[in-house]
Structures are given as C-alpha cells and as structure tokens.
Protein backbone atom coordinates (compact mmCIF):
# COMPACT_ATOMS: atom_id res chain seq x y z
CA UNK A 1 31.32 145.56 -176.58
CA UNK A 2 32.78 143.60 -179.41
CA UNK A 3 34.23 141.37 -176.87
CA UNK A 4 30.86 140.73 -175.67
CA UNK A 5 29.24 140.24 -178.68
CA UNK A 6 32.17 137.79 -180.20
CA UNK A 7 31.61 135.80 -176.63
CA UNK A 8 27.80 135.23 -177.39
CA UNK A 9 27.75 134.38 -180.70
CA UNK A 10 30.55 131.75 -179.58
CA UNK A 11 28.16 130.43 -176.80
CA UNK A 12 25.19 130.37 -179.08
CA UNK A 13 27.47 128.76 -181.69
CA UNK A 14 28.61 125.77 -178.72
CA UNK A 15 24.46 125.47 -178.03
CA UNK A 16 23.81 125.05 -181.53
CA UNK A 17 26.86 122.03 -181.96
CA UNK A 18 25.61 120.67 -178.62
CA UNK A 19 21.89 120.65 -179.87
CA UNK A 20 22.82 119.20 -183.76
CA UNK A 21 24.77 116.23 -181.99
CA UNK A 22 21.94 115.37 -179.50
CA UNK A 23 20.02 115.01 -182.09
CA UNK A 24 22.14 113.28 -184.56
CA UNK A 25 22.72 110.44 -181.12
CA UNK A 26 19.52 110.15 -180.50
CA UNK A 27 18.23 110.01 -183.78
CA UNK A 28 21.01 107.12 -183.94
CA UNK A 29 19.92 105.45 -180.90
CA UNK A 30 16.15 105.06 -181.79
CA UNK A 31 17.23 102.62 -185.07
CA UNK A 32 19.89 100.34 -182.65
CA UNK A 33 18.43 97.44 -180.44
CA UNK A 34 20.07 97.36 -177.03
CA UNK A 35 23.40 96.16 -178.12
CA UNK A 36 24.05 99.17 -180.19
CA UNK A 37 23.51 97.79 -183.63
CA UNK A 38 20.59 97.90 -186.36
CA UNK A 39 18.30 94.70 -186.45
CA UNK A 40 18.62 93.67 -189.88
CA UNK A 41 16.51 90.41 -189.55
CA UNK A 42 14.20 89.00 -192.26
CA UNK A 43 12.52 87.02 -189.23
CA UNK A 44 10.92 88.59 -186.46
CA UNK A 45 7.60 87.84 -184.40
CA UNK A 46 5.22 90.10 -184.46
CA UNK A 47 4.85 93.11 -181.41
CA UNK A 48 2.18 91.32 -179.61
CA UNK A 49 3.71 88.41 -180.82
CA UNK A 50 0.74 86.72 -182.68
CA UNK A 51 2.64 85.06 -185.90
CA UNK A 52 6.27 84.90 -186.62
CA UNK A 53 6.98 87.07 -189.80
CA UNK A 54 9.69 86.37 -192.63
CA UNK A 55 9.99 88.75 -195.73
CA UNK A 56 12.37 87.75 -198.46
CA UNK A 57 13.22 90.00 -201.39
CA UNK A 58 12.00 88.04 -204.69
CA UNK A 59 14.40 88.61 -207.73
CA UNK A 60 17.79 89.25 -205.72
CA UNK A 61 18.58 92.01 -202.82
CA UNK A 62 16.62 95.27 -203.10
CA UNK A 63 18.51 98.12 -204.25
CA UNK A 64 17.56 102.12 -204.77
CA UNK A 65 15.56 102.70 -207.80
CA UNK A 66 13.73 100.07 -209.40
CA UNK A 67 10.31 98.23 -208.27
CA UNK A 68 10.61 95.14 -206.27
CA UNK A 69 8.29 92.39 -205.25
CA UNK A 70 8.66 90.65 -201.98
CA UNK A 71 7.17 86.70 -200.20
CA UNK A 72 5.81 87.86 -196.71
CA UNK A 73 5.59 84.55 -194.67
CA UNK A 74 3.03 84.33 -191.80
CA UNK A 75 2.73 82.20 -189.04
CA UNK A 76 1.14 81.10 -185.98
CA UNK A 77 4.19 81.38 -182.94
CA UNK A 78 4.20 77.76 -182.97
CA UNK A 79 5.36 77.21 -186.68
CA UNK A 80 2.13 76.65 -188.68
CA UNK A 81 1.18 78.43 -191.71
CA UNK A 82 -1.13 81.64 -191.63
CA UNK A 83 -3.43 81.61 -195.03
CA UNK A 84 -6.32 83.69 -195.22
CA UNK A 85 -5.39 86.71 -193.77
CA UNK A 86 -5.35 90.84 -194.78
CA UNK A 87 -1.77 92.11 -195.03
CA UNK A 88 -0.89 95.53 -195.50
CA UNK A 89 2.29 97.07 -195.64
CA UNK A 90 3.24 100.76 -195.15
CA UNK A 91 7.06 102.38 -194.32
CA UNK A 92 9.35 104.91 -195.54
CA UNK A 93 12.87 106.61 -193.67
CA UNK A 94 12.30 107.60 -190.62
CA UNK A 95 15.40 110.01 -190.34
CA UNK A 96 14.30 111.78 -193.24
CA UNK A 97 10.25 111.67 -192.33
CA UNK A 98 9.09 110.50 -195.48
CA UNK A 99 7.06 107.45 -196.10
CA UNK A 100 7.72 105.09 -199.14
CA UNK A 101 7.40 106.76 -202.82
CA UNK A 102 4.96 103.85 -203.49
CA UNK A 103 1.83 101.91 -202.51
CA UNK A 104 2.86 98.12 -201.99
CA UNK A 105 0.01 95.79 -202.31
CA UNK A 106 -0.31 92.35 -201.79
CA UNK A 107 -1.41 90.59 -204.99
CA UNK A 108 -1.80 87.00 -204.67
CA UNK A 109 -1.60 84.18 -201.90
CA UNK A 110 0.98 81.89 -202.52
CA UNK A 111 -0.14 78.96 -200.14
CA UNK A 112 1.53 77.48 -197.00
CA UNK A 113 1.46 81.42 -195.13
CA UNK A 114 3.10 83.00 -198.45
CA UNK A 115 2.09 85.98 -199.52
CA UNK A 116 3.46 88.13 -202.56
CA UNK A 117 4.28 92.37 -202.27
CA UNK A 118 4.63 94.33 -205.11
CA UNK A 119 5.04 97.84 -205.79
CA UNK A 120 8.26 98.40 -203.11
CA UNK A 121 10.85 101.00 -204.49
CA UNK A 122 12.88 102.99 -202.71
CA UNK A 123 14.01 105.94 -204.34
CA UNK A 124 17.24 106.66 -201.78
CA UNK A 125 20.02 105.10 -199.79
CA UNK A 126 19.84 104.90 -196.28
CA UNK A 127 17.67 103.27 -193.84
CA UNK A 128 14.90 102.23 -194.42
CA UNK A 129 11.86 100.27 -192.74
CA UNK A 130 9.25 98.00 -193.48
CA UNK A 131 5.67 97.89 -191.72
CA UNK A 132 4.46 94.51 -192.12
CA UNK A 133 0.45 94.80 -190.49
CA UNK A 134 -1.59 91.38 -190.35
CA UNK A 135 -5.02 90.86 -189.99
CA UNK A 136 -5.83 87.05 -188.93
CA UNK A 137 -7.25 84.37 -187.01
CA UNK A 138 -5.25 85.35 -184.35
CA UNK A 139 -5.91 88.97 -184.49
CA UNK A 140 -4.10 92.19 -185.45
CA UNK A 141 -0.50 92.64 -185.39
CA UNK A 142 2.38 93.78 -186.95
CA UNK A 143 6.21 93.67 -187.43
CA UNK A 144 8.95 96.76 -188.56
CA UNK A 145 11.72 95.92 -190.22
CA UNK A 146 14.78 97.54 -191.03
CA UNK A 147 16.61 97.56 -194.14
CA UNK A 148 20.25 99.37 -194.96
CA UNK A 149 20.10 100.03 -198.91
C-alpha cells in the first residue's frame, strides 16, 4: 500500500511540474513576437493601423517607483501629424493581472501630433505594457506596448 501511495503522489507531483511549466511557456510565449523576443519598440502603428504611434519617456528612462510623464506622437500612416484627437491610456502587468497603480491622463496638446501623459508609475519590475487608445479623424484605434523595467 505504501508503495502505491508513494507512486501517486509521485505522478501527481510530475502533473503538477508538467502543468507549472506549461504555464510558465505559455505565459512566456504570449509577450514574444514570432521571432521569440519581446517588442520593445517606441514606434508602432496602430492594430487597425489608422496612425503610426511613438511614445517617448520625458525626463530620462522610466524606472520603478516614481511618477513619470510621457510625449505620445500621433499620426496619419502616411507621416502627417494627428492634433485634435481623445487619447486615453490604460495598462498594467499582464503576468501578474494587475493594471497600473495609477490613472495617466493626458494634460495638454503639444502641437504637430504631440501629446503629453502624466501620472505613469509603476510600482514593480518586470514587464510591463502600455495601452495607447486614440480617438480621431480617422477613427478608433489603439497600440500596446511593452516595456522591461
């Protein structure tokens, strides 16, 4: 009986390792493009592809515990400058399911498709990602990015 009993807790110990490192792969997978790495990009079009997106850290790279601000940069696909329209901006770590520990807003219009985010802070290492939504002449769209703090 022992033998029996040491046999399935060693089978139910091999389903639990097997289960953990599915996970841990696929949770792995879901933040690589294609080629196996993390897209780390500033620049990115948007999923429908209505505007071309930059956002660049204002102040130096971001880094765990203090506020930042951020320019977001809109424009059309074919280069010119998006002003006028509603960004909003949402995010957090996926691999920890938590959104950010603040509220970004947009606060001003800086001209030529500029627009400046404050309020970012992110309170942990790790991965984290940026939802960049736009509301425009062109319609609704939006761009994720990733960032490695």
């Amino acid at each position: 009986m022992n033998v029996s009993s040491g046999a399935r807790v060693g089978v139910a110990v091999a389903v639990l390792v097997l289960i953990v490192a599915l996970g841990l792969y696929l949770s792995r997978s879901m933040m690589q493009n294609p080629t196996g790495e993390l897209d780390l990009s500033r620049s990115k079009p948007t999923a429908q592809g209505l505007y071309l997106t930059t956002i660049t850290p204002e102040g130096g790279e971001p880094s765990v515990g203090p506020m930042h601000s951020w320019v977001v940069e809109v424009k059309t696909p074919d280069g010119r400058a998006v002003d006028g329209a509603t960004i909003s901006v949402d995010g957090g770590m996926p691999e920890h399911n938590h959104g950010l520990p603040t509220a970004p807003q947009v606060t001003a219009g800086l001209g030529e498709g500029r627009y400046r985010l404050e309020g970012v802070k992110f309170s942990m290492p790790g991965r984290w990602v940026l939802r960049i939504a736009v509301d425009g002449a062109q319609g609704k769209d939006e761009a994720t990015f990733n960032l490695m703090l």
